[in-house]
Structures are given as C-alpha cells and as structure tokens.
Protein backbone atom coordinates (compact mmCIF):
# COMPACT_ATOMS: atom_id res chain seq x y z
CA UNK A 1 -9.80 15.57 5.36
CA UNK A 2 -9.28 12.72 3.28
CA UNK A 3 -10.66 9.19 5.01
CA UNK A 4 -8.53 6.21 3.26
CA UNK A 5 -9.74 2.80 4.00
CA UNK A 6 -7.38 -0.52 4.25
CA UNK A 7 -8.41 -4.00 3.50
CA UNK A 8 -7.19 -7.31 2.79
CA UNK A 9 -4.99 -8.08 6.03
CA UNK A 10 -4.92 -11.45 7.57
CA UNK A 11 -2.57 -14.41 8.77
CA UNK A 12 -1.41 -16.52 6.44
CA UNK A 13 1.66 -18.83 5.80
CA UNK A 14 4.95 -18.44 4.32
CA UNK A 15 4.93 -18.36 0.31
CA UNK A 16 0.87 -17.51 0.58
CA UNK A 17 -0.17 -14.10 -1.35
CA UNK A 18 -2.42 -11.33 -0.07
CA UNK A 19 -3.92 -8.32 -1.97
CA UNK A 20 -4.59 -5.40 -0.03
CA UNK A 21 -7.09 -2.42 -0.82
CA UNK A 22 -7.29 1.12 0.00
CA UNK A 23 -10.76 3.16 -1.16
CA UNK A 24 -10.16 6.36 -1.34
CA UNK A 25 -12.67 9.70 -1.98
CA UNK A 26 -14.28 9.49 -4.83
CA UNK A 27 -13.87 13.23 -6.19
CA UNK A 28 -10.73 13.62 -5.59
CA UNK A 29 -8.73 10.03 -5.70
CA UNK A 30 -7.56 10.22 -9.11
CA UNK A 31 -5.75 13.57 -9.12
CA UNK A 32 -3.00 12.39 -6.18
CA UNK A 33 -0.78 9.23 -6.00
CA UNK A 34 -1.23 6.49 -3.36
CA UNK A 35 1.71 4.94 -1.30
CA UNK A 36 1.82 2.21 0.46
CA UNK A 37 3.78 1.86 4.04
CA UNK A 38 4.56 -0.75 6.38
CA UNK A 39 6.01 -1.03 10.06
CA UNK A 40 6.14 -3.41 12.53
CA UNK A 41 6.76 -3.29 16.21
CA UNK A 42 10.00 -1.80 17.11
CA UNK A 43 10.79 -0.30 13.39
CA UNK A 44 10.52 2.21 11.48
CA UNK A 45 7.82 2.67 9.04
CA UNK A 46 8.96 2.04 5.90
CA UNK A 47 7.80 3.05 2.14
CA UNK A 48 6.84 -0.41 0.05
CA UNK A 49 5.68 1.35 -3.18
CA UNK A 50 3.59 4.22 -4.61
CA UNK A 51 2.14 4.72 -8.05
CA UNK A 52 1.29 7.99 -9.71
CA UNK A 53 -2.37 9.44 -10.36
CA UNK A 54 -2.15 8.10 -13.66
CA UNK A 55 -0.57 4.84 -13.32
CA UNK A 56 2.48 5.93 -15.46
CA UNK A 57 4.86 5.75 -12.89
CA UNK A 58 5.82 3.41 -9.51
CA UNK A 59 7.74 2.65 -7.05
CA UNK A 60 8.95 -0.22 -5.15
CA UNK A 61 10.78 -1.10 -2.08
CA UNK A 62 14.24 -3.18 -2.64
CA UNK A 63 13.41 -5.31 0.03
CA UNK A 64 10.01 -6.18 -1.85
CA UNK A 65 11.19 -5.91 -5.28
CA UNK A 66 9.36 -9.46 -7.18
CA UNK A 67 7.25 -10.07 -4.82
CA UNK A 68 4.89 -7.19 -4.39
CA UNK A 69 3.05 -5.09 -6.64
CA UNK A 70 0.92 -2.15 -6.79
CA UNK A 71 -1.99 -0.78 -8.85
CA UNK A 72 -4.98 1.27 -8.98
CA UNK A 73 -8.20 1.45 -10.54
CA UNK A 74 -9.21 5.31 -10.11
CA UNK A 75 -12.84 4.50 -11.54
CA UNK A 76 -13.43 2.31 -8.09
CA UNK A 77 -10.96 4.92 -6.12
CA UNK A 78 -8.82 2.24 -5.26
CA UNK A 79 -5.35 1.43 -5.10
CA UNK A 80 -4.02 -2.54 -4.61
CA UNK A 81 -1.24 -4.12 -2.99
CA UNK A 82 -0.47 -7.78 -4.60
CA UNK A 83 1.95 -9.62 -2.71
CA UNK A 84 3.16 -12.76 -3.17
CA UNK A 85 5.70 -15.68 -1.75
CA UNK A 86 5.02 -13.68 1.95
CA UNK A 87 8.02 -14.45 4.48
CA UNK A 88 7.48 -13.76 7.84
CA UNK A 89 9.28 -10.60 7.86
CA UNK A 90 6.48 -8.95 5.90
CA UNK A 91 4.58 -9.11 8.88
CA UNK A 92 3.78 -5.55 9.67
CA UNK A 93 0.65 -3.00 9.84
CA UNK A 94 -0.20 -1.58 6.09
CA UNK A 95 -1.25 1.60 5.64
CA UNK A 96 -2.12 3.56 2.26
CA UNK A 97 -1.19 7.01 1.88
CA UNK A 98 -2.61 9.78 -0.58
CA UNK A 99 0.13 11.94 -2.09
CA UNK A 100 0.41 16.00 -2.47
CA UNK A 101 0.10 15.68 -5.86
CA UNK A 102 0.10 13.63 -9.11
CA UNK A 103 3.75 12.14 -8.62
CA UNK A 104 4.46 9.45 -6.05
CA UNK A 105 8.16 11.57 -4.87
CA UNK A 106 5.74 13.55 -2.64
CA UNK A 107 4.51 14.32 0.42
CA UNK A 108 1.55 11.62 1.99
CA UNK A 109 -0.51 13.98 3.63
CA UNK A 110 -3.48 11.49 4.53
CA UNK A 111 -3.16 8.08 5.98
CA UNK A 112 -5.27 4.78 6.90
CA UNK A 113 -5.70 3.20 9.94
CA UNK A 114 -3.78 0.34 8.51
CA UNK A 115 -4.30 -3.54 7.78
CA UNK A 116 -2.32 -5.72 9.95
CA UNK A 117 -0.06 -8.60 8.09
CA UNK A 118 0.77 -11.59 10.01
CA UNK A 119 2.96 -14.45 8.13
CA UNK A 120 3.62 -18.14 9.93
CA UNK A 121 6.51 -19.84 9.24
C-alpha cells in the first residue's frame, strides 16, 4: 500500500495561485510517475497533469494548459501542483496519484484523500 498525502488546498479568489503537494514513500517515490486529478460535485474526475519518474516527460490538461504546472522533487518524495490566475471553475477536490510505472500514460494505482479547491468570484 502506498499512503500519498495532499496539501496546499484552500479558498481563495479569482486570479489568486495555489501550489499543492503530494509526499509520497520515500523508497519507492522516484521509480513511478505522479498524476494529478480533480472533480467536483456532480462531474467526473478528470486528469490535470502527470509527470514521469524522471521529470523528462508531462502532461497537462487543455482546460488548464498556462495556468497550471507540475513538478517533483524525488529527493523530498514530492510532487507539486502550481496553479495560477484560479477561476472558479477550478474549484474541485485534488488528489495525487502514483503511476504503474516510470511513464505518466499509465495506470494510478494509489490515490490521496484529496485537497479541496475553493475559488470566489
């Protein structure tokens, strides 16, 4: 069992940025890539980005595209969400994912509780 653990949620306004975390296992954090997911009430979750074990390849959501961003440090086992000019339809729970394996076009076998999102107008 791998335990993933969000942080970094809040309620803020429209335009404001938020950085989300998600600390991983130590031993094994670096070997599978981390994805990111969102949903809120009434939706489907959906995928906002991933980023491979090494850092050498990610992904991002259309609907995020120049506004969010994703990293990880795997010496701190920790992957980052940076997102910026928030609208209210970001609002959503965020929950990190750890892959099957080294690419982010995988399977997320492990999930977080989630951080919850709330933009104002």
């Amino acid at each position: 069992q791998v335990q993933l653990v969000e942080s970094g949620g809040g309620l803020v306004q429209a335009g404001a940025s938020l950085r989300l975390s998600c600390v991983g296992p130590r031993r094994t954090f670096s070997r599978n890539a981390m994805g990111w997911f969102r949903q809120s009430p009434g939706k489907e979750r959906e995928f906002v980005a991933a980023i491979s074990a090494e850092s050498d390849s990610t992904y991002i959501a259309a609907s995020v595209k120049e506004r969010f961003t994703i990293s990880r440090d795997n010496g701190k086992a920790t992957v980052y969400l940076q997102m910026n000019r928030l609208r209210p339809g970001d609002t959503a729970v965020y929950s990190c994912a750890s892959g099957d394996g080294s690419a982010w076009r995988g399977v997320y076998e492990y999930w977080g509780r989630g951080t919850q999102v709330t933009i104002s107008a």
